[in-house]
C-alpha atoms as a PDB file:
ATOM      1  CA  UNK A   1     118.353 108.475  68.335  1.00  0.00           C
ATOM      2  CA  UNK A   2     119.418 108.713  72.149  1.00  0.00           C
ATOM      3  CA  UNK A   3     116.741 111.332  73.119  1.00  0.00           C
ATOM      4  CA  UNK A   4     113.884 109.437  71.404  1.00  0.00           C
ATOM      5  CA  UNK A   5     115.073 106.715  73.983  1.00  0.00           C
ATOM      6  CA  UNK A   6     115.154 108.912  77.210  1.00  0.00           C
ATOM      7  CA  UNK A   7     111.949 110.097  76.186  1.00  0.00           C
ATOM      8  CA  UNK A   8     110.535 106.620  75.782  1.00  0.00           C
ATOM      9  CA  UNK A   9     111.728 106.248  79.133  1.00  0.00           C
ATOM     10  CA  UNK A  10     110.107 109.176  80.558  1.00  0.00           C
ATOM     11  CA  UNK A  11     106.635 108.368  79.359  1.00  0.00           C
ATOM     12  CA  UNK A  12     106.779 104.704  80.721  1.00  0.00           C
ATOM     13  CA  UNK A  13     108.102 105.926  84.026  1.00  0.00           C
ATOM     14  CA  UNK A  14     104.816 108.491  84.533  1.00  0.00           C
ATOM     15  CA  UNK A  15     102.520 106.070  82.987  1.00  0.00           C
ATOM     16  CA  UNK A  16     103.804 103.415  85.517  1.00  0.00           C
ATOM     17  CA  UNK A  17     103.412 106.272  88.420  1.00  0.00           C
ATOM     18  CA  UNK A  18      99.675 105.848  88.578  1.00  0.00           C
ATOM     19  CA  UNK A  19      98.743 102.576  88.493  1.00  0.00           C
ATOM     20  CA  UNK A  20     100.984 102.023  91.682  1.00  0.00           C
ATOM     21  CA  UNK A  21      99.532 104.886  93.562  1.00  0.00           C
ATOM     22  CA  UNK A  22      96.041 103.876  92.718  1.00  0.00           C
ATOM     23  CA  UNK A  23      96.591 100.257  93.850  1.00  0.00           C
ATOM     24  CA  UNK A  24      98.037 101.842  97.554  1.00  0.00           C
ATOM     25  CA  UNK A  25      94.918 104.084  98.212  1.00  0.00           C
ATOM     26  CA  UNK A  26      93.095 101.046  97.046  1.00  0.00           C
ATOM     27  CA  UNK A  27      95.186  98.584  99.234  1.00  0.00           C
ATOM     28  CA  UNK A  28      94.904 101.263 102.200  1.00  0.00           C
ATOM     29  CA  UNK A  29      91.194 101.494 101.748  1.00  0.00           C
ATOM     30  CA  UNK A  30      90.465  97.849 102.214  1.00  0.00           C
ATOM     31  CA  UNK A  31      93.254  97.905 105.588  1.00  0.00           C
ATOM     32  CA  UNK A  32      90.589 100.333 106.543  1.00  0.00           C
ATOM     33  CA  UNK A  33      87.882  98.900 106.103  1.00  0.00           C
ATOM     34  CA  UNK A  34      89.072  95.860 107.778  1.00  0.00           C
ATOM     35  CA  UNK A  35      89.999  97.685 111.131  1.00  0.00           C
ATOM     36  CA  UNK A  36      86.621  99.061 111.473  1.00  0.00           C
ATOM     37  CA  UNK A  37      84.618  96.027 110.834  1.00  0.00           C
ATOM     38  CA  UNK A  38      86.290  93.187 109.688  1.00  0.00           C
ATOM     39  CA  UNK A  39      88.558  92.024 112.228  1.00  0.00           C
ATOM     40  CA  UNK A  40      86.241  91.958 115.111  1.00  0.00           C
ATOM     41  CA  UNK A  41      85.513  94.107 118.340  1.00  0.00           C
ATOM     42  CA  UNK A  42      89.131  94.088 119.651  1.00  0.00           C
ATOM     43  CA  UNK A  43      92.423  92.601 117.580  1.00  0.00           C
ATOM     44  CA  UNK A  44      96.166  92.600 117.762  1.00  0.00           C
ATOM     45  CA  UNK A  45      98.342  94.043 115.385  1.00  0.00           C
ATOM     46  CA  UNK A  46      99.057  90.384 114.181  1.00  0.00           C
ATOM     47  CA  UNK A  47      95.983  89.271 113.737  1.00  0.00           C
ATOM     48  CA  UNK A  48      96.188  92.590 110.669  1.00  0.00           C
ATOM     49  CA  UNK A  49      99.203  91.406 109.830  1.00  0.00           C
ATOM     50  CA  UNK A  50      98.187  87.482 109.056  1.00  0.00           C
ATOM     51  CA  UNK A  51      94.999  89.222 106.766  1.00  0.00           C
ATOM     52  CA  UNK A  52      97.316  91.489 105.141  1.00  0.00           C
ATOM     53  CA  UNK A  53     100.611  89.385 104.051  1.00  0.00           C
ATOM     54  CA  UNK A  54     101.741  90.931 100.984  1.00  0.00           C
ATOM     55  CA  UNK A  55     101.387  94.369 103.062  1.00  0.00           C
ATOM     56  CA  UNK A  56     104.413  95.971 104.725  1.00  0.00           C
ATOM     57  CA  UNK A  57     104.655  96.172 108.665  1.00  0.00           C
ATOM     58  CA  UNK A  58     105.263  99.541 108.203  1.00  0.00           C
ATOM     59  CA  UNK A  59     102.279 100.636 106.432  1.00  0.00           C
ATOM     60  CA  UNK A  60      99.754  98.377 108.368  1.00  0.00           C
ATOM     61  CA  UNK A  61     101.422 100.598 111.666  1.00  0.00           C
ATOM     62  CA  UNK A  62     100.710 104.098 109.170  1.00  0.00           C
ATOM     63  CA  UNK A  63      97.368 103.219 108.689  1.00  0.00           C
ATOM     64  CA  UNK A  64      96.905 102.314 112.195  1.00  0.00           C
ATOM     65  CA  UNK A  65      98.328 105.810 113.594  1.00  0.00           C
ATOM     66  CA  UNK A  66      95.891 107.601 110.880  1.00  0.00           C
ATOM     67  CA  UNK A  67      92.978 105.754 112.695  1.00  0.00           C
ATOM     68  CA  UNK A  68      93.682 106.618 115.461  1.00  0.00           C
ATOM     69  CA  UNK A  69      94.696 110.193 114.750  1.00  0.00           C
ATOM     70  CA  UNK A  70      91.190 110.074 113.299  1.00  0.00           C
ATOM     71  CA  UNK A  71      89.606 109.174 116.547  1.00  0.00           C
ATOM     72  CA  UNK A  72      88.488 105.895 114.999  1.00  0.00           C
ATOM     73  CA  UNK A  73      90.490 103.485 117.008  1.00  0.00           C
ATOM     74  CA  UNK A  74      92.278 103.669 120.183  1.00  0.00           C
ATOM     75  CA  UNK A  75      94.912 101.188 121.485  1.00  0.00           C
ATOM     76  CA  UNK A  76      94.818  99.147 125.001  1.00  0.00           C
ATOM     77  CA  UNK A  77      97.590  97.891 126.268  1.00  0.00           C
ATOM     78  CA  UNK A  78     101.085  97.977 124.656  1.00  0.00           C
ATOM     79  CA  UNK A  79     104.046  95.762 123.376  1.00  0.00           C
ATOM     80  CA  UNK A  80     102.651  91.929 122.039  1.00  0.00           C
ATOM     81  CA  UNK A  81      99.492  92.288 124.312  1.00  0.00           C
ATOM     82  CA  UNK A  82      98.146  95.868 122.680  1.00  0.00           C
ATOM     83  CA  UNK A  83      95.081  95.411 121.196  1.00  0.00           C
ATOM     84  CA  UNK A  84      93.304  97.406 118.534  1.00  0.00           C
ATOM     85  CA  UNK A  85      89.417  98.666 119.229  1.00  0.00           C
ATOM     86  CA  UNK A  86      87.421 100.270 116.629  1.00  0.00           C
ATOM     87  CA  UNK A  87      85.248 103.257 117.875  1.00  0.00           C
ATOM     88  CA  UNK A  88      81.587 102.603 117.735  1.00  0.00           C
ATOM     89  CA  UNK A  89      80.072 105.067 115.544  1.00  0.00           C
END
């Protein structure tokens, strides 16, 4: 009876994998979308941060290096007065 139990275990555990993946590309996506085009010509990291709340510092910053390893965005200024600009395309 104890290895029908780890293996009930094992399914919910990749089952549960997914979804949460899914919903960070998805959450990523619309961070993205936001940079380029929602939050204006120029914007601090703050200003990202107040529209994405339930988002982690951390990952708001990783999508913000991927930018601008991209060639997207480029940063002016540093410390509390950096501000964010989206490449025209």
């Amino acid at each position: 009876m104890r290895w029908a139990a780890c293996l009930v275990v094992f399914f919910c555990a990749l089952c549960c994998a997914e979804p949460v993946a899914a919903a960070g590309r998805v959450e990523c996506n619309s961070i993205r979308s936001a940079v380029l085009g929602g939050l204006g010509p120029a914007f601090a990291f703050a200003e990202l941060a107040r529209r994405f709340p339930e988002v982690k510092a951390a990952r708001l910053r990783r999508v913000l290096a991927d930018l601008k390893r991209e060639n997207r965005v480029t940063r002016t200024g540093a410390g509390l007065a950096a501000r964010w600009v989206p490449e025209s395309r």
